[in-house]
N, C-alpha and C. Protein backbone atom coordinates (compact mmCIF):
# COMPACT_ATOMS: atom_id res chain seq x y z
N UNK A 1 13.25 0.61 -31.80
CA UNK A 1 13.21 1.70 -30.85
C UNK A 1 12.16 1.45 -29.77
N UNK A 2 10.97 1.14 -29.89
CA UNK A 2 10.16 0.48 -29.29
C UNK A 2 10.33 -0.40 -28.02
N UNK A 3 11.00 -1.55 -28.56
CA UNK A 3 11.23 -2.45 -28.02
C UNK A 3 12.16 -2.11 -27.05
N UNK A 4 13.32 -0.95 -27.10
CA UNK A 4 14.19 -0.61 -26.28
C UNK A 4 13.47 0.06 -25.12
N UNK A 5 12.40 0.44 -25.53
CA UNK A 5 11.63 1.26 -24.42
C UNK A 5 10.82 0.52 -23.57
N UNK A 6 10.33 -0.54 -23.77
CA UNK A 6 9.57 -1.86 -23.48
C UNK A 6 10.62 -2.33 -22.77
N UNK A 7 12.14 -2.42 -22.94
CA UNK A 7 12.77 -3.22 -21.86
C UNK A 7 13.21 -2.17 -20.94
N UNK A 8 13.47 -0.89 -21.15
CA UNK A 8 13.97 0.14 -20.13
C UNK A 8 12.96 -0.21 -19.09
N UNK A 9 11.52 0.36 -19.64
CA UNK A 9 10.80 0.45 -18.43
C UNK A 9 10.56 -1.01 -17.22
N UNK A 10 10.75 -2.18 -18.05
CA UNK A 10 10.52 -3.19 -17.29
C UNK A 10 12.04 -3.00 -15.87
N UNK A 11 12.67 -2.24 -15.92
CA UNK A 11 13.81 -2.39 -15.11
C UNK A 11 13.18 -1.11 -13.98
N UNK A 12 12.63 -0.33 -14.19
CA UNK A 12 11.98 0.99 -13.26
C UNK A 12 11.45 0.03 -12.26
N UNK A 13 11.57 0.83 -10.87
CA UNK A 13 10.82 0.25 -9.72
C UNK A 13 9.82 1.62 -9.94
N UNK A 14 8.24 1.05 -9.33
CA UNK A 14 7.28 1.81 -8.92
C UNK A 14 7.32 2.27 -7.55
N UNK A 15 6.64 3.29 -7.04
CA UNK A 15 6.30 3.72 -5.59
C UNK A 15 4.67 3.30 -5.60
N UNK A 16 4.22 2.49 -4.64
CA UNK A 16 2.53 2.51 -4.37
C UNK A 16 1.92 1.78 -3.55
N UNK A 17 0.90 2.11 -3.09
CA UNK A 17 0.38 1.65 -1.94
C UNK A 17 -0.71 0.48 -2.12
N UNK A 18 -0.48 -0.06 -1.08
CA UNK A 18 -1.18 -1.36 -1.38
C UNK A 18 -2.48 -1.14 -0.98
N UNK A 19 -3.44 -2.29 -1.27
CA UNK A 19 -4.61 -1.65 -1.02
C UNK A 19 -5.75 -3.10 -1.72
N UNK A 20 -7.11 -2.92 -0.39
CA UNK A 20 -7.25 -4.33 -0.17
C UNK A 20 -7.42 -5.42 -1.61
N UNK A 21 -7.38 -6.53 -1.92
CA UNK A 21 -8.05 -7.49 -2.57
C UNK A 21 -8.58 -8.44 -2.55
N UNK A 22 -8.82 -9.36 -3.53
CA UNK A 22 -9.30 -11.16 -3.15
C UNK A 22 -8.34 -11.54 -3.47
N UNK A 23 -7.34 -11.62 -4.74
CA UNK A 23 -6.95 -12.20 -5.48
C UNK A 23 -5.85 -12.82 -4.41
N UNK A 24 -5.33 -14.55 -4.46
CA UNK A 24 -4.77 -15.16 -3.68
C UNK A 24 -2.88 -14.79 -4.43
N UNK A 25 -2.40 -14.88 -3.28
CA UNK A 25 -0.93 -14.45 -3.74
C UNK A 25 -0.65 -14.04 -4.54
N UNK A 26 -1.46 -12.53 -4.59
CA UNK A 26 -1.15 -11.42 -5.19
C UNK A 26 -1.73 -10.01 -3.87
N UNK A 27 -0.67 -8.53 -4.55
CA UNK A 27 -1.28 -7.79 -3.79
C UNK A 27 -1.64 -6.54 -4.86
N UNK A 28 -2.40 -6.20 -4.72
CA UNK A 28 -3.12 -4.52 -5.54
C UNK A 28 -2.26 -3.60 -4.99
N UNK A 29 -1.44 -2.88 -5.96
CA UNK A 29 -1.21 -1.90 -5.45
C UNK A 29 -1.52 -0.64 -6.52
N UNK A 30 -1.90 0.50 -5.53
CA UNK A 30 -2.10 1.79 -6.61
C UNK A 30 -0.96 2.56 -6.33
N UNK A 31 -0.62 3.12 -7.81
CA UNK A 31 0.17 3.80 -8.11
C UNK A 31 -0.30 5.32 -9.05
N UNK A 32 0.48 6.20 -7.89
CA UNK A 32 -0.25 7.47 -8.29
C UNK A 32 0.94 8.02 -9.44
N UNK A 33 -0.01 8.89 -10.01
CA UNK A 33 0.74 9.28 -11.44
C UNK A 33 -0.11 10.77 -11.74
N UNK A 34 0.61 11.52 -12.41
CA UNK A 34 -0.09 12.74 -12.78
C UNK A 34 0.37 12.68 -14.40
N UNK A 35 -1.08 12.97 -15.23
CA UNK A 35 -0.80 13.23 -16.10
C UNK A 35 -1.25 14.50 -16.90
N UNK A 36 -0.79 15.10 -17.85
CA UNK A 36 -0.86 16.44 -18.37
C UNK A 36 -2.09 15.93 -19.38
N UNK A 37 -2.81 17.38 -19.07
CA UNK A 37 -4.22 17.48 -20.07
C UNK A 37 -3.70 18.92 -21.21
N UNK A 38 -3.41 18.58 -22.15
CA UNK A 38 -2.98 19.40 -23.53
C UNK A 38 -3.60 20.85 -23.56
N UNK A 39 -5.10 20.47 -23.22
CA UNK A 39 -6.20 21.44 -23.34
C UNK A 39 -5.30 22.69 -22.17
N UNK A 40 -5.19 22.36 -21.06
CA UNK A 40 -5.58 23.64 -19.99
C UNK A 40 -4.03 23.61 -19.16
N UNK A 41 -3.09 22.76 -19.97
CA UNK A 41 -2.03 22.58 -19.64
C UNK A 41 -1.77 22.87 -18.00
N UNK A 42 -2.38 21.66 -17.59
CA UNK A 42 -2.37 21.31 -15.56
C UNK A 42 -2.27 19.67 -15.90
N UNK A 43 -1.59 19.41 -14.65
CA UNK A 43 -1.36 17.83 -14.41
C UNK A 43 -2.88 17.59 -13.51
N UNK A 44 -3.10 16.41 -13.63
CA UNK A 44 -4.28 15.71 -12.97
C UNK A 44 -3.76 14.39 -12.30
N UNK A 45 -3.99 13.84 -11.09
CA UNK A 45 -3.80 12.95 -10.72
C UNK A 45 -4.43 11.87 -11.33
N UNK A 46 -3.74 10.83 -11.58
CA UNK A 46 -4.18 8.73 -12.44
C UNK A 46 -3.83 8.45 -11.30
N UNK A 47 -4.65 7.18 -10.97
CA UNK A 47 -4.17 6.19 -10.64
C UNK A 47 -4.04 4.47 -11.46
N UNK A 48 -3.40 4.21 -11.03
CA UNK A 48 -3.24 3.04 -11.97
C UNK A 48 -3.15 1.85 -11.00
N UNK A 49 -3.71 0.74 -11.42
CA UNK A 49 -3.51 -0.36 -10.03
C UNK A 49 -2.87 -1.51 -10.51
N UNK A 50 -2.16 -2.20 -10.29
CA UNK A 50 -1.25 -3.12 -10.64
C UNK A 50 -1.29 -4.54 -9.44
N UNK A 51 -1.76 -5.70 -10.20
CA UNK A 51 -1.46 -6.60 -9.54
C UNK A 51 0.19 -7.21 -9.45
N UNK A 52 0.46 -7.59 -8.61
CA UNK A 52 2.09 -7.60 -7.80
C UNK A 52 1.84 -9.00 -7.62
N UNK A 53 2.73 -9.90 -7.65
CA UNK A 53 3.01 -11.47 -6.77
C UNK A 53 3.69 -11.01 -5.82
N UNK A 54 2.87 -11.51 -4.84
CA UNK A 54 3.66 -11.60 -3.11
C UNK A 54 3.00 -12.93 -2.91
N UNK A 55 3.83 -13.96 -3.23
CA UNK A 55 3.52 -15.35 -1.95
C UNK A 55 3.95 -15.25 -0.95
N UNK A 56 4.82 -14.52 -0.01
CA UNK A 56 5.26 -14.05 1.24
C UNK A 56 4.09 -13.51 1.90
N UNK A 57 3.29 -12.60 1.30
CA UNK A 57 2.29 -11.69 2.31
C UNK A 57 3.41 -10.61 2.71
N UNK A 58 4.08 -10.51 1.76
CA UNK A 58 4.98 -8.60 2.65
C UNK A 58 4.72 -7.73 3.05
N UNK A 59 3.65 -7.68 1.85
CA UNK A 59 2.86 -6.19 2.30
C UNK A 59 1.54 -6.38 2.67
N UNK A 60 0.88 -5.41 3.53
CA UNK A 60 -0.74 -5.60 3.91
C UNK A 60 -0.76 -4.07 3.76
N UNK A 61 -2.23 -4.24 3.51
CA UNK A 61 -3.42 -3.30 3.26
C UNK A 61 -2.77 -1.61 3.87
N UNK A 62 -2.10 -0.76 3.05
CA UNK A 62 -1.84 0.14 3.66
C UNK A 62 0.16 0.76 3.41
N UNK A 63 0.74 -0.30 3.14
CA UNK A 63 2.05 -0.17 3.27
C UNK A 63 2.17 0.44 1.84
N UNK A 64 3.34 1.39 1.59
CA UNK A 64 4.40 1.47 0.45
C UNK A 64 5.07 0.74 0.14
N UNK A 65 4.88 0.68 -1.23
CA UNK A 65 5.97 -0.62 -1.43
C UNK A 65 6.03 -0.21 -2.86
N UNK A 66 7.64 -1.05 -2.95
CA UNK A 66 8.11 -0.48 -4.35
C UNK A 66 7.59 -2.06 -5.16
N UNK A 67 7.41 -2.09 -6.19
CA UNK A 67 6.95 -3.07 -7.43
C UNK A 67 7.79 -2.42 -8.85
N UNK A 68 8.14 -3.92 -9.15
CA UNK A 68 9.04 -4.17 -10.48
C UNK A 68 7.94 -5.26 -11.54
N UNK A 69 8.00 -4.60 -12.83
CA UNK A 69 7.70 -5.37 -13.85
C UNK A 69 8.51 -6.86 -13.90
N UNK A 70 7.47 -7.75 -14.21
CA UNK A 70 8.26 -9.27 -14.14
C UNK A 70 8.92 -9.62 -15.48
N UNK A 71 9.89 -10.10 -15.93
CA UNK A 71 10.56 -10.57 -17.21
C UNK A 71 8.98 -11.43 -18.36
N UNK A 72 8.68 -11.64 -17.43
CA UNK A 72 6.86 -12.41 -18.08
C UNK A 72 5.79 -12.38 -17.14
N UNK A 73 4.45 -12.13 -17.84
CA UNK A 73 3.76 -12.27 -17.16
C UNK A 73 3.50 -13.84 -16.37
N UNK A 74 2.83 -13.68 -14.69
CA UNK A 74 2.70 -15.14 -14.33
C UNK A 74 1.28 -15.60 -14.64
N UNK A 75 0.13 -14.27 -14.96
CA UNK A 75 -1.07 -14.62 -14.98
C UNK A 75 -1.28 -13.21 -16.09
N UNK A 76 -2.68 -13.55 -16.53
CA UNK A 76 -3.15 -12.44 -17.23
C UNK A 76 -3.52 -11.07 -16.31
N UNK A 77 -3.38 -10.99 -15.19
CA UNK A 77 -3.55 -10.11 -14.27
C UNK A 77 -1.59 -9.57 -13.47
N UNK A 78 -1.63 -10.77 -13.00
CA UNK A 78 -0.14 -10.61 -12.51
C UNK A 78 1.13 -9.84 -13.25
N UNK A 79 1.54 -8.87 -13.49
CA UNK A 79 2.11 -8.41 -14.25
C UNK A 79 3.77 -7.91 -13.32
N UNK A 80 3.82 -8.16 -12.32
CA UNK A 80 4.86 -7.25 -11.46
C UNK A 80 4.98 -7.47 -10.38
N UNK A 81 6.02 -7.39 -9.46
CA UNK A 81 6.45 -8.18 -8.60
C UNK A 81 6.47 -7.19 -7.20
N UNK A 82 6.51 -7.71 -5.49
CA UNK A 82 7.10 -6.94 -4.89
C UNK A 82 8.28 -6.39 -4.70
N UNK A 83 9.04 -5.87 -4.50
CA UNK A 83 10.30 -5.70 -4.26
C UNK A 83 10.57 -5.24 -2.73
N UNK A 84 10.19 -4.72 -2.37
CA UNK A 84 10.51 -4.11 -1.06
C UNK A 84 9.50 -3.64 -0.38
N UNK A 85 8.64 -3.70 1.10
CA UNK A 85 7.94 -2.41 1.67
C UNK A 85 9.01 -1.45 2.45
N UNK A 86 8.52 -0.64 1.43
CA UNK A 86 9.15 0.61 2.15
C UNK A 86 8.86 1.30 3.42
N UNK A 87 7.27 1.69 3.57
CA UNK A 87 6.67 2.26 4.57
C UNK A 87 5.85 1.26 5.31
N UNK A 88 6.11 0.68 6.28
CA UNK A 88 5.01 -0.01 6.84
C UNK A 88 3.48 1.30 6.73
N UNK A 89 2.45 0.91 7.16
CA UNK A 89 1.65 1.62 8.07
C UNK A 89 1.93 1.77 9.06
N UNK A 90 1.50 2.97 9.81
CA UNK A 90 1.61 3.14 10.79
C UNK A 90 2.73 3.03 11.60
N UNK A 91 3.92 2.86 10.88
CA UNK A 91 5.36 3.46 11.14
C UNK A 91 6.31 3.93 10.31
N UNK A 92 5.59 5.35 10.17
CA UNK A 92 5.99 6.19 9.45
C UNK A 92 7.94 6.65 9.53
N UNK A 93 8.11 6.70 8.80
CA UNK A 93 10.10 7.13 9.31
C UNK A 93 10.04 8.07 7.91
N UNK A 94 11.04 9.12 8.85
CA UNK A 94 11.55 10.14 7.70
C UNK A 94 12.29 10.19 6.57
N UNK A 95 12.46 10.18 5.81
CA UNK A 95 13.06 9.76 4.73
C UNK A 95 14.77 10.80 4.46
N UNK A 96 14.75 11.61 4.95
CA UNK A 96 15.89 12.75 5.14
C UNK A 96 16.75 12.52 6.55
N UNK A 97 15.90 12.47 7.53
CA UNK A 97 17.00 11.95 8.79
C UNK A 97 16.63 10.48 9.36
N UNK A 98 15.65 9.58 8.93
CA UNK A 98 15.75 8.25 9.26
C UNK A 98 14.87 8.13 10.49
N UNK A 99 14.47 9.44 11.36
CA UNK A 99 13.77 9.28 12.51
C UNK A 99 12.31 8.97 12.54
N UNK A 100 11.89 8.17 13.27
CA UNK A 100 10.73 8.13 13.36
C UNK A 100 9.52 8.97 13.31
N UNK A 101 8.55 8.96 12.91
CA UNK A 101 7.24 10.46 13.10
C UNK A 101 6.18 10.06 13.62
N UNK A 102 5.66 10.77 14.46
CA UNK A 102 4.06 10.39 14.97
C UNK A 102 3.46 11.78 14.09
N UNK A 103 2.39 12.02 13.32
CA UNK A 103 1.61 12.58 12.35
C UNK A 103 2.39 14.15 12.11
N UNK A 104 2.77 14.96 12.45
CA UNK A 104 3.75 15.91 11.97
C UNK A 104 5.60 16.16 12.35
N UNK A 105 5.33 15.32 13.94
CA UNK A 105 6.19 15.89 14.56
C UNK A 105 6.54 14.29 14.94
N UNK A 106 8.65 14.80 14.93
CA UNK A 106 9.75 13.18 15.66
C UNK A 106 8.80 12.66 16.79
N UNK A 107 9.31 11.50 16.77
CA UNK A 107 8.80 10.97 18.23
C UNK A 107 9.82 11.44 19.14
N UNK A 108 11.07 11.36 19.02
CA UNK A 108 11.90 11.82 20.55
C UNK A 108 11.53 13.11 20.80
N UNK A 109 11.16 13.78 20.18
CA UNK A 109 10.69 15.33 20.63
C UNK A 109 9.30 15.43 20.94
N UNK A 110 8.07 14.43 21.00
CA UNK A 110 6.98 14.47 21.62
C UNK A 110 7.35 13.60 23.48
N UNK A 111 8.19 12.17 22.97
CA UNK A 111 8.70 12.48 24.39
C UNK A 111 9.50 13.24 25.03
N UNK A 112 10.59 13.90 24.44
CA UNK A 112 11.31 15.25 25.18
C UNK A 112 10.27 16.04 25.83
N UNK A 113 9.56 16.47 24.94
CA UNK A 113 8.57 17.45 25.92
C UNK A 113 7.35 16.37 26.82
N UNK A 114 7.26 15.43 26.51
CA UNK A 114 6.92 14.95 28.25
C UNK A 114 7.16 14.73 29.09
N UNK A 115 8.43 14.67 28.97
CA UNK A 115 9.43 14.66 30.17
C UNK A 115 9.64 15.86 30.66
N UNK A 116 9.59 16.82 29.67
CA UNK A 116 9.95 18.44 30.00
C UNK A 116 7.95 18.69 30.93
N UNK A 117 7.47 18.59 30.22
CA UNK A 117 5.99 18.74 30.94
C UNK A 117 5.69 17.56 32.42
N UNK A 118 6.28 16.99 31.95
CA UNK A 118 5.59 15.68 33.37
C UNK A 118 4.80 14.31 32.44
N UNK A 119 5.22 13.49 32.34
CA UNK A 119 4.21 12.29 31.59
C UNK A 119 2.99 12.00 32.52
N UNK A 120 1.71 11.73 31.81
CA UNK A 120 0.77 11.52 32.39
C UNK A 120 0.78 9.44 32.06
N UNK A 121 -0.54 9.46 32.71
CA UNK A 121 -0.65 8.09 32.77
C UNK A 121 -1.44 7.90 31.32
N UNK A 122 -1.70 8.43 30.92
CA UNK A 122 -2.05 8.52 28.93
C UNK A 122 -1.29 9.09 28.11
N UNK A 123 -0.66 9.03 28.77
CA UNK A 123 0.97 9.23 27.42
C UNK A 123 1.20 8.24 26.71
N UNK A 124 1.31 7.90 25.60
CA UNK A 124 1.22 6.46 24.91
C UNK A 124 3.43 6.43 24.62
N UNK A 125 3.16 5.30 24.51
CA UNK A 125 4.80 5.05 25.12
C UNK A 125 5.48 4.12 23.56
N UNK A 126 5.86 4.88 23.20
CA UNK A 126 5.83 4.38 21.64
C UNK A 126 6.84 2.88 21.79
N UNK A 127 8.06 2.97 22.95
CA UNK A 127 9.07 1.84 22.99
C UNK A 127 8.28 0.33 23.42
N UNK A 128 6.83 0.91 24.07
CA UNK A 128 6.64 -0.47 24.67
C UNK A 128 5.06 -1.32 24.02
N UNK A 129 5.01 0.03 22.73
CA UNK A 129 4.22 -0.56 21.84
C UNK A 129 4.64 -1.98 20.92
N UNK A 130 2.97 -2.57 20.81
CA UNK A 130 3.91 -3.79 19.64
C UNK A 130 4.19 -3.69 18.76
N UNK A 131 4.66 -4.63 17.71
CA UNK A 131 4.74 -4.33 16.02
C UNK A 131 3.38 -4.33 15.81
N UNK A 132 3.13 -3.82 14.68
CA UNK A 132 1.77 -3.69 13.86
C UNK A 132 2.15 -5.86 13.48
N UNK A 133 0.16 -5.87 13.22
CA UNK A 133 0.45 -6.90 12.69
C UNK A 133 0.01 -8.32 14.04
N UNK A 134 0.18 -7.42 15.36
CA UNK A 134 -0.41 -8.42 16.51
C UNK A 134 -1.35 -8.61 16.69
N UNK A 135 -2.27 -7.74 15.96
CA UNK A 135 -3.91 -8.22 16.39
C UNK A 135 -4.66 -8.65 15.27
N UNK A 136 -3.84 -9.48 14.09
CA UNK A 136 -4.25 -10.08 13.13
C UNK A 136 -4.96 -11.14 13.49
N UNK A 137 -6.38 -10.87 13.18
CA UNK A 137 -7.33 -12.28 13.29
C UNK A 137 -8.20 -12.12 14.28
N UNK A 138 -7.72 -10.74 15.22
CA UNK A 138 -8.78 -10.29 16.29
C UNK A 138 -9.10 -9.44 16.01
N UNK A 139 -8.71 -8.08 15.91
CA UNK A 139 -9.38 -6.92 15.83
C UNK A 139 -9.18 -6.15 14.51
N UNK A 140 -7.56 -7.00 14.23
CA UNK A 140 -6.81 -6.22 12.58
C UNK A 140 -7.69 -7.20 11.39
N UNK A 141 -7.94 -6.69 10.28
CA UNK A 141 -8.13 -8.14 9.72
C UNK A 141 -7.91 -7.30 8.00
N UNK A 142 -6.84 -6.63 8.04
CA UNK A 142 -6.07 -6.64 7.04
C UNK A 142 -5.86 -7.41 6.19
N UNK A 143 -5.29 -8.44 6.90
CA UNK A 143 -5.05 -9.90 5.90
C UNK A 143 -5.99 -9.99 5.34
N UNK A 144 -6.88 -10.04 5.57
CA UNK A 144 -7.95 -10.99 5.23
C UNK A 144 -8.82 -10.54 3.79
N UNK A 145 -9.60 -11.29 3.32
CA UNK A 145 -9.83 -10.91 1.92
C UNK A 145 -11.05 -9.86 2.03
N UNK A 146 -11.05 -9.03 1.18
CA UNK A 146 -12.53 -7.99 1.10
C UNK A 146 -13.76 -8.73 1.07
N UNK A 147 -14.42 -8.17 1.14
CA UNK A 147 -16.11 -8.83 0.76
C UNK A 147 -16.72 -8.87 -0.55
N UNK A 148 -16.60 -9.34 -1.32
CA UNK A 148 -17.56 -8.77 -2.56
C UNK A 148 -18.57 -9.38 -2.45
N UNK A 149 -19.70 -8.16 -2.65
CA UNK A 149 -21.12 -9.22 -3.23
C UNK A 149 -21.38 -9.52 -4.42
N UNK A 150 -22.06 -10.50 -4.25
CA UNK A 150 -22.25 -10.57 -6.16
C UNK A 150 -23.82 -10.88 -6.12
N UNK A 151 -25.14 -10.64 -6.78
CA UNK A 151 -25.98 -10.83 -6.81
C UNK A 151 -26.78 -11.81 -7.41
N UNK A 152 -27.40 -12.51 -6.78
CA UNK A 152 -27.43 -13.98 -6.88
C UNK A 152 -29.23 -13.73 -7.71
N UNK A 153 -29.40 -14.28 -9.15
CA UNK A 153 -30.38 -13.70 -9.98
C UNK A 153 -31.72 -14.87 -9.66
N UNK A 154 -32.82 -14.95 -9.36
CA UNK A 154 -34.05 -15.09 -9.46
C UNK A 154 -34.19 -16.27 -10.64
N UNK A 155 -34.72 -17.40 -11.07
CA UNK A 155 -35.37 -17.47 -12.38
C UNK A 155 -36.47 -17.18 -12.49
N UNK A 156 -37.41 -16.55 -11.31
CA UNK A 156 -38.76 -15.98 -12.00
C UNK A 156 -38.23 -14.90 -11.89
N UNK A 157 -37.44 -14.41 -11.49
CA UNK A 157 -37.26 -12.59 -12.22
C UNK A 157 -37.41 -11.99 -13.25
N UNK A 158 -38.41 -11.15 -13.49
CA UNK A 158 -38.40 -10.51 -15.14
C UNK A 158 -37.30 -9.67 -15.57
N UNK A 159 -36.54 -8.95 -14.75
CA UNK A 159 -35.45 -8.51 -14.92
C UNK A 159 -34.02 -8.96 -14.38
N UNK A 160 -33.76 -10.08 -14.44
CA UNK A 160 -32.76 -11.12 -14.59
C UNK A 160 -32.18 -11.07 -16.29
N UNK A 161 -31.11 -11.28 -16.05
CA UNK A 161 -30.22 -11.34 -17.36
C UNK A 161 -30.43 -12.69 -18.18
């Protein structure tokens, strides 16, 4: 019975967002989960983080993306695969009519009404924006790996390990 449940779930896709790491062709993603506390009977938000294989680079720092359990692990960390980004960053689309969104409201209806108002010369022009992803290496640096420090110990230190 067990074991049937061990292979069901390996077939579930996850929903979760990626989110930065070191680790080389792999991506972190967290996956939100609510779980029930017995005591006061309320859900609480988990997160759970799951390393994914992406040798592609599909996803960067920020996107939705769905992840599938792998038939085997590839590493003692690696446990699950990408499957798809769903949501880029920063181009958000509706999931009910397919249209695009700038933070509450369609985009054809923020330009409808600038056209209905008059466009100014700071109207940002969503058609003649670039893809995300062009200013990698100049100003974006998504890609790129986090910082960790690690603290580098003394041998005359008395409190060194």
């Amino acid at each position: 019975m067990a074991r049937n449940v061990v292979e069901a779930a390996k077939k579930f896709l996850l929903l979760g967002q990626c989110v930065p790491t070191v680790k080389q062709n792999a991506a972190k993603i967290r996956v939100k989960r609510l779980e029930l506390d017995e005591n006061l009977l309320m859900y609480f938000r988990k997160d759970e983080f799951y390393y994914c294989h992406d040798p592609d680079k599909k996803c960067k720092t920020g996107d939705i993306v769905l992840i599938q359990a792998l038939p085997q692990k590839l590493t003692k960390l690696i446990t699950h695969e990408v499957k798809e980004v769903v949501y880029p960053l920063g181009d958000v689309t509706d999931p009910v009519s397919g249209k695009k969104v700038a933070k509450e409201r369609y985009r054809e209806d923020i330009e409808r009404e600038a056209e209905l108002y008059g466009k100014t010369k700071s109207t940002f022009d969503f058609t003649k924006a670039p893809p995300r992803g062009w200013q990698d290496g100049k100003k974006d640096f998504t890609s790129k790996p986090t910082y960790t420090k690690f603290h580098v110990f003394d041998e005359n230190d008395p409190y060194a390990i």
